[in-house]
PDB file of N, CA and C in Angstrom:
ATOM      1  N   UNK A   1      16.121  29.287 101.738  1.00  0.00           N
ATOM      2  CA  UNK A   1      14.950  30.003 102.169  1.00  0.00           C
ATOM      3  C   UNK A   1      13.910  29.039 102.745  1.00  0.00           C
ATOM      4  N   UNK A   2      13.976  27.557 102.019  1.00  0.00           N
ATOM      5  CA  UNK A   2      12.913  26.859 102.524  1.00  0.00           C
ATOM      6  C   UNK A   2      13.455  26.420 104.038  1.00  0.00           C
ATOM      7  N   UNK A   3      14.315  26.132 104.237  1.00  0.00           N
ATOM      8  CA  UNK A   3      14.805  25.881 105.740  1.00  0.00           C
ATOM      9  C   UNK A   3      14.578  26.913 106.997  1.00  0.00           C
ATOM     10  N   UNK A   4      15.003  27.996 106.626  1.00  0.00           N
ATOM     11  CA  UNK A   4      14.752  29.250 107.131  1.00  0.00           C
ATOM     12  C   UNK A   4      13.169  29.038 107.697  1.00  0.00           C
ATOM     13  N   UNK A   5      12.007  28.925 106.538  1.00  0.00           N
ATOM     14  CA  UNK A   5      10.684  29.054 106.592  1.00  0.00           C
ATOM     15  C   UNK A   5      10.534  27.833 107.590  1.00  0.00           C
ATOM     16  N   UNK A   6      11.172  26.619 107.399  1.00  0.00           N
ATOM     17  CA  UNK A   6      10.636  25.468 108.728  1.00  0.00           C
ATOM     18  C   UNK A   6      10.893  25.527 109.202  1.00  0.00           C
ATOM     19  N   UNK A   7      11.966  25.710 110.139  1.00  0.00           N
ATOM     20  CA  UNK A   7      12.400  26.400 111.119  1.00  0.00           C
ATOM     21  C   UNK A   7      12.060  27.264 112.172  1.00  0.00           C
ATOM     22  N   UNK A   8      11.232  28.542 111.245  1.00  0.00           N
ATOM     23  CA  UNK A   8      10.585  29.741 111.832  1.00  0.00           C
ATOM     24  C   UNK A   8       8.993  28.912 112.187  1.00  0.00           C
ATOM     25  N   UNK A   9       8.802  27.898 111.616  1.00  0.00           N
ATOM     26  CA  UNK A   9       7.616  27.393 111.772  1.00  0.00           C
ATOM     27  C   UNK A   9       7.447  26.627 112.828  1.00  0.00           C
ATOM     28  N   UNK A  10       8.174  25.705 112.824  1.00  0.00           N
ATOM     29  CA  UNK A  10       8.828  24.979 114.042  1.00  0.00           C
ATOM     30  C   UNK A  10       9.084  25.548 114.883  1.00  0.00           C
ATOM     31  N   UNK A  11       9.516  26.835 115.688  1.00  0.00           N
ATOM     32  CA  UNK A  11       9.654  27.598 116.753  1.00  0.00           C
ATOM     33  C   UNK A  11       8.361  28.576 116.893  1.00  0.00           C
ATOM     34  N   UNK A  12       7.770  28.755 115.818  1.00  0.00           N
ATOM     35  CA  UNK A  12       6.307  29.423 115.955  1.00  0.00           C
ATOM     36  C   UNK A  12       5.129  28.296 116.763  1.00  0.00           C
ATOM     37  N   UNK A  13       4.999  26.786 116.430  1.00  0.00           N
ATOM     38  CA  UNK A  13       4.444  25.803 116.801  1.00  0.00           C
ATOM     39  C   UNK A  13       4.602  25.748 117.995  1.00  0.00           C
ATOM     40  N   UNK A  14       6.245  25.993 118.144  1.00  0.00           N
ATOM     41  CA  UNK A  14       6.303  25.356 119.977  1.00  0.00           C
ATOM     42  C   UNK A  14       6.320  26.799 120.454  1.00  0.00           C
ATOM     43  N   UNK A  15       6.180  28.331 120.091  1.00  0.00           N
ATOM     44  CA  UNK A  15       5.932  28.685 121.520  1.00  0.00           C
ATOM     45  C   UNK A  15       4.106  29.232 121.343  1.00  0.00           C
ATOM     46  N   UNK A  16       3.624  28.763 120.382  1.00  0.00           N
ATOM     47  CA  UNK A  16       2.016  28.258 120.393  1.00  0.00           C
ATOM     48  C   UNK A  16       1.454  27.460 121.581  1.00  0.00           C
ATOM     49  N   UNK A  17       2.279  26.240 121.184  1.00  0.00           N
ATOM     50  CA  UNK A  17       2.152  25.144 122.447  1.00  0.00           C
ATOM     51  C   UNK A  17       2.334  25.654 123.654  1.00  0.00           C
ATOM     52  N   UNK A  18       3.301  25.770 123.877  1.00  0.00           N
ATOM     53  CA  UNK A  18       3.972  26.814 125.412  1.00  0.00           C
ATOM     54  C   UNK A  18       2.945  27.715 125.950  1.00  0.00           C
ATOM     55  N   UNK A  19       2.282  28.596 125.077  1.00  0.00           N
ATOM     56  CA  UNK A  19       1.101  29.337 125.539  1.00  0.00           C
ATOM     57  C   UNK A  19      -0.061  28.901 126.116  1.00  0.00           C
ATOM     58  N   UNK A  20      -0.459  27.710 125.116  1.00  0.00           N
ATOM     59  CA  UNK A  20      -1.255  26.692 125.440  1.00  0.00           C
ATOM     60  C   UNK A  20      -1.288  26.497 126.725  1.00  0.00           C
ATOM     61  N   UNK A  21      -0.016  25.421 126.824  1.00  0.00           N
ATOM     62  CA  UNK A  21      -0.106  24.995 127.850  1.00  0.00           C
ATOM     63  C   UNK A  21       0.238  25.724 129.001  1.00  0.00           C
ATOM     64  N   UNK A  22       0.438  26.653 129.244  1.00  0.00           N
ATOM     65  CA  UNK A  22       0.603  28.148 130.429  1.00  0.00           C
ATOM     66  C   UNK A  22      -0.995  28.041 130.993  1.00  0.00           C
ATOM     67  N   UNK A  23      -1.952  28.339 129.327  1.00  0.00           N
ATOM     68  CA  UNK A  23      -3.411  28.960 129.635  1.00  0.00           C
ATOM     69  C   UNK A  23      -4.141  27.799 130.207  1.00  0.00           C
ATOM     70  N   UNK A  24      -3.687  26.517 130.086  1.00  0.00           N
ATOM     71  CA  UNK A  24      -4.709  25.461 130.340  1.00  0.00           C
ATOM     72  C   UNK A  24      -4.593  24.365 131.311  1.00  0.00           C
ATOM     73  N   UNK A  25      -3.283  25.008 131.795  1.00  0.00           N
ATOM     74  CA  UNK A  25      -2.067  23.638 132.868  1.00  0.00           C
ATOM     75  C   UNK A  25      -3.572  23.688 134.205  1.00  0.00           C
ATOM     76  N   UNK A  26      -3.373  22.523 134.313  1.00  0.00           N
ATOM     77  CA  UNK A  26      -4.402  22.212 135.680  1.00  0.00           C
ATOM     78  C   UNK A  26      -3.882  22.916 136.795  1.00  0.00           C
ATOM     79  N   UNK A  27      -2.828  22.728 136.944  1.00  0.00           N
ATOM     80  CA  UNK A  27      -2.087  22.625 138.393  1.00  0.00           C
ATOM     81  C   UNK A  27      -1.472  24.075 138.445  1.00  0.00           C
ATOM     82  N   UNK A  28      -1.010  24.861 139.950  1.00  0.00           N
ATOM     83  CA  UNK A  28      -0.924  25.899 139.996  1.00  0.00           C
ATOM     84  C   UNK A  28       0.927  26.287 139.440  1.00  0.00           C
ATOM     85  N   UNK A  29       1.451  27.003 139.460  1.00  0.00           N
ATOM     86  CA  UNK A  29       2.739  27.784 138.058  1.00  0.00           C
ATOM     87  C   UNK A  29       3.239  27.095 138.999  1.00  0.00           C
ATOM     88  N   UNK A  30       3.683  27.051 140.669  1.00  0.00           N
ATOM     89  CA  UNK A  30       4.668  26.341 140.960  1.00  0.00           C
ATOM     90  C   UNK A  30       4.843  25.026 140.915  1.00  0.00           C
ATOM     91  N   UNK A  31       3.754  24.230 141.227  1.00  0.00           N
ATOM     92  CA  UNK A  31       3.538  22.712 140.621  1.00  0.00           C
ATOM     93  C   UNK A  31       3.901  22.493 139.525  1.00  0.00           C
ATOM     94  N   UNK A  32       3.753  23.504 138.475  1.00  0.00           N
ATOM     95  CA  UNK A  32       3.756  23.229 136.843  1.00  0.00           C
ATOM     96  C   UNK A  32       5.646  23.258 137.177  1.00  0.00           C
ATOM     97  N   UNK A  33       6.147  24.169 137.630  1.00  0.00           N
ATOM     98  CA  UNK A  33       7.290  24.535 137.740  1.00  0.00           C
ATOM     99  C   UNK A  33       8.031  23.501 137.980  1.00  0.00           C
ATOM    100  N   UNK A  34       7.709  22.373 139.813  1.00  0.00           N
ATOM    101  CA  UNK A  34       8.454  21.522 139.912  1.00  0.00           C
ATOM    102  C   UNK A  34       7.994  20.606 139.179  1.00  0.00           C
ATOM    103  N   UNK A  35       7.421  20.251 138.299  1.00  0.00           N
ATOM    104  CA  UNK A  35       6.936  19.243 137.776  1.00  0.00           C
ATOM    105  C   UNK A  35       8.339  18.941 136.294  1.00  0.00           C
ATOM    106  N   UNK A  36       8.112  20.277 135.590  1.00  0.00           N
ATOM    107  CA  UNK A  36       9.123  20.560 134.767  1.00  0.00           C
ATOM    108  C   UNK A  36      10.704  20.006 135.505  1.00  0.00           C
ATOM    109  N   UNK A  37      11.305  20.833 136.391  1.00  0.00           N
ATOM    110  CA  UNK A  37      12.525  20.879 136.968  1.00  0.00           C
ATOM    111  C   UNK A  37      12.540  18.920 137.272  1.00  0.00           C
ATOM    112  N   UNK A  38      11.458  18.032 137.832  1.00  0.00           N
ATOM    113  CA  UNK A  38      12.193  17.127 138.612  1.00  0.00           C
ATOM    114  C   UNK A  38      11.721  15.841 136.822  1.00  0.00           C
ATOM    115  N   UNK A  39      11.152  16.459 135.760  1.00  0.00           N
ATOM    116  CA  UNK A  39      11.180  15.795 134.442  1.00  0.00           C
ATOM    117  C   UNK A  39      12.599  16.130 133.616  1.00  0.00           C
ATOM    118  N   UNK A  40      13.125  17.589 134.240  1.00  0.00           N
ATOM    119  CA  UNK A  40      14.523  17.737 133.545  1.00  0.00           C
ATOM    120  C   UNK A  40      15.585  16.755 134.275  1.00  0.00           C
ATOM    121  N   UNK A  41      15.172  17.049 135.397  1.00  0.00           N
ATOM    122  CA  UNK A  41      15.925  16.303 136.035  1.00  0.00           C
ATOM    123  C   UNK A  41      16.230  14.954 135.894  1.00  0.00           C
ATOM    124  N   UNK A  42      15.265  13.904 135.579  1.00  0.00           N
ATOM    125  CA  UNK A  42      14.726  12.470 135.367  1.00  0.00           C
ATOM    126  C   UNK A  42      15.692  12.601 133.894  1.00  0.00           C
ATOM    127  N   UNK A  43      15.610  13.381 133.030  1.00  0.00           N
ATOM    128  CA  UNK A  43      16.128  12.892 131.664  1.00  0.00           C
ATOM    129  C   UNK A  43      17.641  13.244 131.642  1.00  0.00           C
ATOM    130  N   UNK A  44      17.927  14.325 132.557  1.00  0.00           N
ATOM    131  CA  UNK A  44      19.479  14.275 132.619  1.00  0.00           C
ATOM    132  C   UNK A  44      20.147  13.459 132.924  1.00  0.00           C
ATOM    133  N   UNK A  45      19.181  12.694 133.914  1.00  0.00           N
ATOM    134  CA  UNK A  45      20.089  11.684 134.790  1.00  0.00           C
ATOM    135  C   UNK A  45      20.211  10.190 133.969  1.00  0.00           C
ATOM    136  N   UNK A  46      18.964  10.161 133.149  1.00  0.00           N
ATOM    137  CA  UNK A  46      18.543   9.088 131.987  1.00  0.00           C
ATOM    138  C   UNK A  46      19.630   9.161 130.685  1.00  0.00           C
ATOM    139  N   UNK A  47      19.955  10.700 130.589  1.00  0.00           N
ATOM    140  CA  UNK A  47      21.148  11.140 129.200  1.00  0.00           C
ATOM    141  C   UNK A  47      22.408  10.915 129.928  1.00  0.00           C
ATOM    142  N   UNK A  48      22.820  11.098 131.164  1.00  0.00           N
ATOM    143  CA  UNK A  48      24.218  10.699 131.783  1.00  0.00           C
ATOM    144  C   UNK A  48      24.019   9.433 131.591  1.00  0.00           C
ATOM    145  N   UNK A  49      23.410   8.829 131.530  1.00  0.00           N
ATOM    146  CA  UNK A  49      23.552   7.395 131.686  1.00  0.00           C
ATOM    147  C   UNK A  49      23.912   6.685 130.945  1.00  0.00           C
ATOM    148  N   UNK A  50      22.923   6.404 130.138  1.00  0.00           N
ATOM    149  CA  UNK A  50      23.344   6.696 128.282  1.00  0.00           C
ATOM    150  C   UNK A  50      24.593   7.068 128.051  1.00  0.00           C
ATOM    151  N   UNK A  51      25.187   7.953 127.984  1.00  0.00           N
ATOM    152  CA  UNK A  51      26.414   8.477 127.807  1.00  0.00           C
ATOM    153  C   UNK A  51      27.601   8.102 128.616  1.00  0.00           C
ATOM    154  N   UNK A  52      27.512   7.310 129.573  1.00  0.00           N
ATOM    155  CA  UNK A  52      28.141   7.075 130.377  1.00  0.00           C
ATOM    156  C   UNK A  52      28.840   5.702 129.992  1.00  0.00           C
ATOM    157  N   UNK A  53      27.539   4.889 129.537  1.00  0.00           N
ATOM    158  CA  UNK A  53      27.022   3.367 128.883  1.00  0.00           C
ATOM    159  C   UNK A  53      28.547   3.710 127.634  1.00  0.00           C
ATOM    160  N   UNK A  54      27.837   4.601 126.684  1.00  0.00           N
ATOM    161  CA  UNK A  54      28.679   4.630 125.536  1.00  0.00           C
ATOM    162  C   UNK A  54      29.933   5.489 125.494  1.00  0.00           C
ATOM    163  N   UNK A  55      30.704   5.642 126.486  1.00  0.00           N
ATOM    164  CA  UNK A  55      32.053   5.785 127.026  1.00  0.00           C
ATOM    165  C   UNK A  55      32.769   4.752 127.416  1.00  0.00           C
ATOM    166  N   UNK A  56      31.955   3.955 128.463  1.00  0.00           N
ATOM    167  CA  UNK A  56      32.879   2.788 128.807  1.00  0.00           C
ATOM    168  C   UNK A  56      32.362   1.708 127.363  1.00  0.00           C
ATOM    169  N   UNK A  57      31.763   1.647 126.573  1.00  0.00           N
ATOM    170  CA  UNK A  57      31.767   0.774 125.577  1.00  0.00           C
ATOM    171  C   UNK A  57      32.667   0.945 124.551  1.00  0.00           C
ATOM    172  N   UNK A  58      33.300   2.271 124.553  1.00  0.00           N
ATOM    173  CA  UNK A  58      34.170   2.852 123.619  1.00  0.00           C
ATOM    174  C   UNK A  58      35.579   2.338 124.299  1.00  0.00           C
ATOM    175  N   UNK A  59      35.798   2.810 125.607  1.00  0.00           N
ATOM    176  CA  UNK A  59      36.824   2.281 126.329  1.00  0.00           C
ATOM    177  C   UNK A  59      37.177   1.234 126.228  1.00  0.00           C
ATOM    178  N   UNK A  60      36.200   0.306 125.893  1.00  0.00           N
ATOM    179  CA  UNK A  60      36.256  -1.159 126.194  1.00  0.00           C
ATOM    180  C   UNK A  60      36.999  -1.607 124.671  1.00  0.00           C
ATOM    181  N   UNK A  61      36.248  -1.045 123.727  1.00  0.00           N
ATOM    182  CA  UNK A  61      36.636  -1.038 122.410  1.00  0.00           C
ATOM    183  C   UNK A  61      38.293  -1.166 122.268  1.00  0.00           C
ATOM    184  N   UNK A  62      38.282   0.242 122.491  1.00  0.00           N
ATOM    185  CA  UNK A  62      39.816   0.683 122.307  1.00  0.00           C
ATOM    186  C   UNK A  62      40.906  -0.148 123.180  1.00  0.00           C
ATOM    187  N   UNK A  63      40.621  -0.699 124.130  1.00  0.00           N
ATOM    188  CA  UNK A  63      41.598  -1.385 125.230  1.00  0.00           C
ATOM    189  C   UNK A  63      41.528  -3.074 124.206  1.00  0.00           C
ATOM    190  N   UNK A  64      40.536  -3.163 123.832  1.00  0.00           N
ATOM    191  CA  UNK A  64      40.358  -4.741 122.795  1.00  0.00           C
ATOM    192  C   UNK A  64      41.052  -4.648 121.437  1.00  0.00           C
ATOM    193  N   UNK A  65      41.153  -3.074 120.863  1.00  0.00           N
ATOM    194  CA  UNK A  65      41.976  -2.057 119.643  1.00  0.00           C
ATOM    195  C   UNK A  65      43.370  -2.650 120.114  1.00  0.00           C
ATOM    196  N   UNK A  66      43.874  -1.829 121.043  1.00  0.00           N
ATOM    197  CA  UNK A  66      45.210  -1.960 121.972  1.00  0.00           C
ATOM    198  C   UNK A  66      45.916  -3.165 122.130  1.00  0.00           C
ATOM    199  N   UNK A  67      44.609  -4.255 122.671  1.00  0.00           N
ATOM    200  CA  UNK A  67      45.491  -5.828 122.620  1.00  0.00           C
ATOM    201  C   UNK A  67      45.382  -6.189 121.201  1.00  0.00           C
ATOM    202  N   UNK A  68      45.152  -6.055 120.995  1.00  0.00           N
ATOM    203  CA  UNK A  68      45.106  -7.096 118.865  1.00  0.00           C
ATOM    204  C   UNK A  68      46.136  -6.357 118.616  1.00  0.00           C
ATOM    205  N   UNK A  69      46.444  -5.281 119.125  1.00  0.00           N
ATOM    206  CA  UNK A  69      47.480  -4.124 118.041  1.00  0.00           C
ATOM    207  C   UNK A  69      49.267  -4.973 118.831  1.00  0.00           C
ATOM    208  N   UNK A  70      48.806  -4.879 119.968  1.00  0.00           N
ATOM    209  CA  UNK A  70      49.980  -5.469 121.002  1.00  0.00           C
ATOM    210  C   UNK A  70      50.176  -6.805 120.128  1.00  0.00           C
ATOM    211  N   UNK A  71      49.174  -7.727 120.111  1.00  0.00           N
ATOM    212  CA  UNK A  71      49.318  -8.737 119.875  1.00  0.00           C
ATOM    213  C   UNK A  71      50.176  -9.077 118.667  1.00  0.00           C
ATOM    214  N   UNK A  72      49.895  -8.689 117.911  1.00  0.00           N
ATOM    215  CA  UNK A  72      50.452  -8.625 116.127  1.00  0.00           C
ATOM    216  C   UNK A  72      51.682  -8.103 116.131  1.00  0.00           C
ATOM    217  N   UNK A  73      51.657  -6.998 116.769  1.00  0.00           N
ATOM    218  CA  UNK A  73      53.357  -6.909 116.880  1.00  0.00           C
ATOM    219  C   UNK A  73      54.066  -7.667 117.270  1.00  0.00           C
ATOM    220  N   UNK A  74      53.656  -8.022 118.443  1.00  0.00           N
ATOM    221  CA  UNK A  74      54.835  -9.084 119.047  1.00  0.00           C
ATOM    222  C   UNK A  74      54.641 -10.184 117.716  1.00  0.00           C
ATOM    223  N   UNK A  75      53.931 -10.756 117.588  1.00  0.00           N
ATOM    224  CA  UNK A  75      53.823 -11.737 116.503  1.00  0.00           C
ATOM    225  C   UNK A  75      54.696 -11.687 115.015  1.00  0.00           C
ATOM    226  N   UNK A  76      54.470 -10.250 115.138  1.00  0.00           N
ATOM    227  CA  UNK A  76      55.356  -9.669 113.714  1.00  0.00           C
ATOM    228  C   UNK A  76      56.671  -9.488 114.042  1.00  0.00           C
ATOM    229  N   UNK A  77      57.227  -9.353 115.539  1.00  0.00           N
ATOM    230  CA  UNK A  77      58.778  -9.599 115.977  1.00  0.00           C
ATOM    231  C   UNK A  77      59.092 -10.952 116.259  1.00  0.00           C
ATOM    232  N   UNK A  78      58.330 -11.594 116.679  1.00  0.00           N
ATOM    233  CA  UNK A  78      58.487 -13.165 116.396  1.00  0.00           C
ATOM    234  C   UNK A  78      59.102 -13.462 115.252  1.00  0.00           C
ATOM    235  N   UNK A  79      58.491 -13.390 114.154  1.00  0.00           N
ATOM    236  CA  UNK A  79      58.395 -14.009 112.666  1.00  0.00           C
ATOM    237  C   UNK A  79      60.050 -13.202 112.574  1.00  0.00           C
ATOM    238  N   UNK A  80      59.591 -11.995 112.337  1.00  0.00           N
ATOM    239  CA  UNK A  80      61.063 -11.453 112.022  1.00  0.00           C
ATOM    240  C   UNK A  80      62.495 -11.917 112.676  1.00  0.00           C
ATOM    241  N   UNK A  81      62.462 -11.882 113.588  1.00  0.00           N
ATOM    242  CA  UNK A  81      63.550 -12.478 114.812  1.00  0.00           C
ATOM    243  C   UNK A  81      63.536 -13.980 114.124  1.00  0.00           C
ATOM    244  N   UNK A  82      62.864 -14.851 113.905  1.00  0.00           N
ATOM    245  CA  UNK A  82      62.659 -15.853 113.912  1.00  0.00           C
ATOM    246  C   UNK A  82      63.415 -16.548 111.948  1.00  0.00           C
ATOM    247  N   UNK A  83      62.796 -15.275 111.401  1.00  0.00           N
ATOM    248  CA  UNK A  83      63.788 -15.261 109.823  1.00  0.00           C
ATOM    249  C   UNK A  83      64.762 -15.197 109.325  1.00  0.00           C
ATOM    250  N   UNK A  84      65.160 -14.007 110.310  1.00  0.00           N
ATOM    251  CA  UNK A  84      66.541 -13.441 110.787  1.00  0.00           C
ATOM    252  C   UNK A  84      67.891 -13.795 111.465  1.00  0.00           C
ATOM    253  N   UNK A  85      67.104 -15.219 112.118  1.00  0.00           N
ATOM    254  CA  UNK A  85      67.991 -16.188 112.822  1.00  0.00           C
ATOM    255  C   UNK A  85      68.252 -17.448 112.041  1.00  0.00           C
TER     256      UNK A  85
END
């Protein structure tokens, strides 16, 4: 119930704010408008990026995973081959 209550509070706050700022924005609804659209825009392109960053760092990971894993095997058919003979 207490989550529920912050929650409802937290979405009561922001469309408080939202009103606010409707009643008090300087600039006329379409200015306010592109202003919004080219700030969504700026952070999408800021969150692809980011995300983009921590894909190829993962990639990079896993291909460095891949050689150690390569590596040890062969190493571990070495030894064996090598006991065995």
């Amino acid at each position: 119930m207490k989550t529920s209550n912050t929650i409802l509070g937290i979405i009561g706050a922001a469309a408080a704010g939202a009103l606010l700022g409707v009643l008090f924005a300087p600039d006329k609804g379409s200015k306010t408008r592109q202003k919004i659209a080219d700030k969504s825009k700026d952070y999408k392109d800021e969150f692809k990026g980011k995300l983009d960053n921590i894909v190829s760092t993962g990639k990079d990971l896993m291909n460095q995973g891949k050689a150690k894993y390569n590596n040890a095997k062969a190493e571990v058919s070495d030894g064996i081959e090598h006991v065995t003979n």
